[in-house]
N, C-alpha and C. Protein backbone atom coordinates (compact mmCIF):
# COMPACT_ATOMS: atom_id res chain seq x y z
N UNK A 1 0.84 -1.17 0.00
CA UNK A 1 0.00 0.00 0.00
C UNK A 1 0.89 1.24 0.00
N UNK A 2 0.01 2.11 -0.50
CA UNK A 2 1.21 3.71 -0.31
C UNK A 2 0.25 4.41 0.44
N UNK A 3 1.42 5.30 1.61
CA UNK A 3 0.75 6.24 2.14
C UNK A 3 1.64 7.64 1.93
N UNK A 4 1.23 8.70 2.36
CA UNK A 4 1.81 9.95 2.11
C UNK A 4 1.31 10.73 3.50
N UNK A 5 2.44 10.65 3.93
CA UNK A 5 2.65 11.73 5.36
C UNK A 5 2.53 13.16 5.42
N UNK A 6 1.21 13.58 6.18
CA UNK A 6 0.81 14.50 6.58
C UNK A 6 1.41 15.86 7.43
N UNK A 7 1.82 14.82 8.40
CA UNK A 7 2.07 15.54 9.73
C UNK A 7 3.37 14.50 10.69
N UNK A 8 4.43 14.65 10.92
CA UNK A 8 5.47 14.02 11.61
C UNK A 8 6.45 14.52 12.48
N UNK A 9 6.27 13.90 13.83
CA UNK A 9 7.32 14.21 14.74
C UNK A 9 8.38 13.67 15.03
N UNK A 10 9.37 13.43 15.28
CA UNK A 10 10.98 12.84 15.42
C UNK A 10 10.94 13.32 17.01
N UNK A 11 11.42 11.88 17.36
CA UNK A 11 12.11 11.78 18.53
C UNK A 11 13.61 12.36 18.63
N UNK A 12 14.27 13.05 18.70
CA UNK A 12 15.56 14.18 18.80
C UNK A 12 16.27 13.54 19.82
N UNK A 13 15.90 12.97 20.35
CA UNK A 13 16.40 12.97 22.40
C UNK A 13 17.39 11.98 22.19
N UNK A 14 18.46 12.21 22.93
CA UNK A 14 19.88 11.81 22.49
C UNK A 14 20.56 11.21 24.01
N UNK A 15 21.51 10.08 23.76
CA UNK A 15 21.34 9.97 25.52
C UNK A 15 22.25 11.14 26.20
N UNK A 16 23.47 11.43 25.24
CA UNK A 16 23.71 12.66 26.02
C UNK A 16 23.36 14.04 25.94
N UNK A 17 22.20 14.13 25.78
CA UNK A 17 21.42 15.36 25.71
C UNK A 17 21.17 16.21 24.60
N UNK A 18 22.31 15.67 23.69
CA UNK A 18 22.42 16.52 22.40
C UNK A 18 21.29 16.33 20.98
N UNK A 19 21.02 17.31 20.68
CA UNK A 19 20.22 17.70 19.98
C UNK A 19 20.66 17.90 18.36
N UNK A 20 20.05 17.48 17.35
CA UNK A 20 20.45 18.08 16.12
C UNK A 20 20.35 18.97 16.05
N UNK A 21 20.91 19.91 15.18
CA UNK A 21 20.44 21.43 14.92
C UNK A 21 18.95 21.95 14.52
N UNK A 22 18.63 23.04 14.91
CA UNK A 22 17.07 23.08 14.29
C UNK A 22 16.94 23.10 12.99
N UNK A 23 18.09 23.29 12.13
CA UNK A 23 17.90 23.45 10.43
C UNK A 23 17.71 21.49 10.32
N UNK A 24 18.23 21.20 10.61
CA UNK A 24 18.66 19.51 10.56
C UNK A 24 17.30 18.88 10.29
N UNK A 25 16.87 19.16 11.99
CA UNK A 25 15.31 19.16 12.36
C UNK A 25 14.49 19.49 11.40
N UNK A 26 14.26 20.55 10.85
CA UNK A 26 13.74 21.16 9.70
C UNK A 26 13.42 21.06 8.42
N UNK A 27 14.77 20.22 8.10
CA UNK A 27 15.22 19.87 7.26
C UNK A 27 14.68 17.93 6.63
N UNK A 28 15.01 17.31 7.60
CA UNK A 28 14.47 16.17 7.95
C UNK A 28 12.67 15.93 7.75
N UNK A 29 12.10 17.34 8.36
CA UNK A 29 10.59 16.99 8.44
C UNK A 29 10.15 17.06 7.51
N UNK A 30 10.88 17.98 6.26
CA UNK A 30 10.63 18.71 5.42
C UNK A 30 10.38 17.30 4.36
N UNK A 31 11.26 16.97 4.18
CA UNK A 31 11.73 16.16 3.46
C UNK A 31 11.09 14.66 3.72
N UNK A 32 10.53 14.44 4.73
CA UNK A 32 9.43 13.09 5.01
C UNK A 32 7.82 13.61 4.59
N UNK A 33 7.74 14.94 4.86
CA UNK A 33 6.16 15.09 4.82
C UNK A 33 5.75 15.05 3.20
N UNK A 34 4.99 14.73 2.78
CA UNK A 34 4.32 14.60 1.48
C UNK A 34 5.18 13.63 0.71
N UNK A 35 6.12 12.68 1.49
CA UNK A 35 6.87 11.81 0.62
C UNK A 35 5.66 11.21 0.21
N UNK A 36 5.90 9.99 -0.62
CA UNK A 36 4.96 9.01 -0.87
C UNK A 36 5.62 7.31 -0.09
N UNK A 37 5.35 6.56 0.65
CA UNK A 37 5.84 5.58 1.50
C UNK A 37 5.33 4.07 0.57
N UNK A 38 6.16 3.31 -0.01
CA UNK A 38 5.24 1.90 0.62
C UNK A 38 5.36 1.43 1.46
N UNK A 39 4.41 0.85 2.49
CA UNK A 39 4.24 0.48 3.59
C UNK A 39 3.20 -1.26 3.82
N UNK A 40 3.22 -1.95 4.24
CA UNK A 40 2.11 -3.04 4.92
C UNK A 40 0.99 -2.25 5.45
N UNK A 41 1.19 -1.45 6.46
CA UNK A 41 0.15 -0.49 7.13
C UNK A 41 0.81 0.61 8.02
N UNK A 42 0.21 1.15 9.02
CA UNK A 42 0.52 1.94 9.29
C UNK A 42 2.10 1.61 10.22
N UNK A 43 1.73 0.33 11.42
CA UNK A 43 3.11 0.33 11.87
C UNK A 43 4.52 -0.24 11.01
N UNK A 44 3.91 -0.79 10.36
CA UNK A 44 5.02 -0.98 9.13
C UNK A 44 5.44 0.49 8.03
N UNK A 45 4.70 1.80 8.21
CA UNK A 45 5.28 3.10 7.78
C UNK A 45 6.13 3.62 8.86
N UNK A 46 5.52 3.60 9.77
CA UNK A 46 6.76 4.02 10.82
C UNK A 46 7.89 3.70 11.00
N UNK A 47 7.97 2.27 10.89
CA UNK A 47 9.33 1.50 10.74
C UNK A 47 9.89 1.72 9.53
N UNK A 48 9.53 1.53 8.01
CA UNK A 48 9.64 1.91 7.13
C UNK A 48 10.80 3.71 7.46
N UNK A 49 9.61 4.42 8.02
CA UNK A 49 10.44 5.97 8.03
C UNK A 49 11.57 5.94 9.20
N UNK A 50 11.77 5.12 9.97
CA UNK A 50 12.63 5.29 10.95
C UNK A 50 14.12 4.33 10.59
N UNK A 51 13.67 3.43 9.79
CA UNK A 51 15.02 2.65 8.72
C UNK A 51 15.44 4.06 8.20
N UNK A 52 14.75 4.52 7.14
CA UNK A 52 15.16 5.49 6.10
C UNK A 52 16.23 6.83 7.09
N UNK A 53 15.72 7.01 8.17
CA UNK A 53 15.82 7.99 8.40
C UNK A 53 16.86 8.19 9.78
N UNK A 54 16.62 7.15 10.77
CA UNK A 54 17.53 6.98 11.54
C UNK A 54 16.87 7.05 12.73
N UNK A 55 15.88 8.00 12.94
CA UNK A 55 15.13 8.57 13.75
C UNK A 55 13.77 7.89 14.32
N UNK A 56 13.70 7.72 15.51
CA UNK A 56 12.29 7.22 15.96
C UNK A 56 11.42 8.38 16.11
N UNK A 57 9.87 8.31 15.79
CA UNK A 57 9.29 8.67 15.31
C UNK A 57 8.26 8.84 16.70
N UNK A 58 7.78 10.14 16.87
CA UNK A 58 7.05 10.29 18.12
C UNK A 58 5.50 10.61 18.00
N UNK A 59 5.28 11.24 16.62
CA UNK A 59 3.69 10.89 16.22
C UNK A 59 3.44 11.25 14.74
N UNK A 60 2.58 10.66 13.89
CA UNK A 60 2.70 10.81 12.86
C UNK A 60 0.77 10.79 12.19
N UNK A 61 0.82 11.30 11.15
CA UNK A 61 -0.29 11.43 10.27
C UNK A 61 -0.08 11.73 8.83
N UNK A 62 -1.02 10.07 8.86
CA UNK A 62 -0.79 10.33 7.20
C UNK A 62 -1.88 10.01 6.33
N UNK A 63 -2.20 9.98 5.15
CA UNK A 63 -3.22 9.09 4.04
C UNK A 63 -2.76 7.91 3.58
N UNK A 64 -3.58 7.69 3.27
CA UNK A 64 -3.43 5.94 2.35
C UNK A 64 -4.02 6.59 0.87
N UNK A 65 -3.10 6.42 0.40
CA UNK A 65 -2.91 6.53 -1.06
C UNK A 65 -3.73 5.51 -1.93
N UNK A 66 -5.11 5.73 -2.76
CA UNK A 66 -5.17 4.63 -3.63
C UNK A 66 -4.69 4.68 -4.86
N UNK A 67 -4.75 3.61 -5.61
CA UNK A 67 -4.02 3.23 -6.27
C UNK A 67 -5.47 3.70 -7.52
């Protein structure tokens, strides 16, 4: 199935406190939202975006794309 991300938050939190930069941040969200995903379903997009990306994922909204 394809979905296309709406709305996405990244988990940032680092164990030693450190933070990416906010362009990084920015940069990153930018660049996931309106991707187009294939996915199984929804927890298989999350995992899907958190392979790609590195980042665990703290809330997300998206569509299901038909075909």
């Amino acid at each position: 199935m394809k979905f296309q991300v709406t709305e996405i938050e990244f988990d940032f939190e680092m164990e030693d406190d450190e933070y990416p930069s906010d362009d990084y941040q920015k940069a990153l969200r930018y660049d996931t939202i309106g991707q187009i995903w294939d996915a199984d379903d929804g927890d298989d997009l999350v995992e899907e975006i958190t392979c790609a990306t590195g980042w665990c994922i703290r809330s997300i909204d998206y569509r299901h794309i038909l075909s």
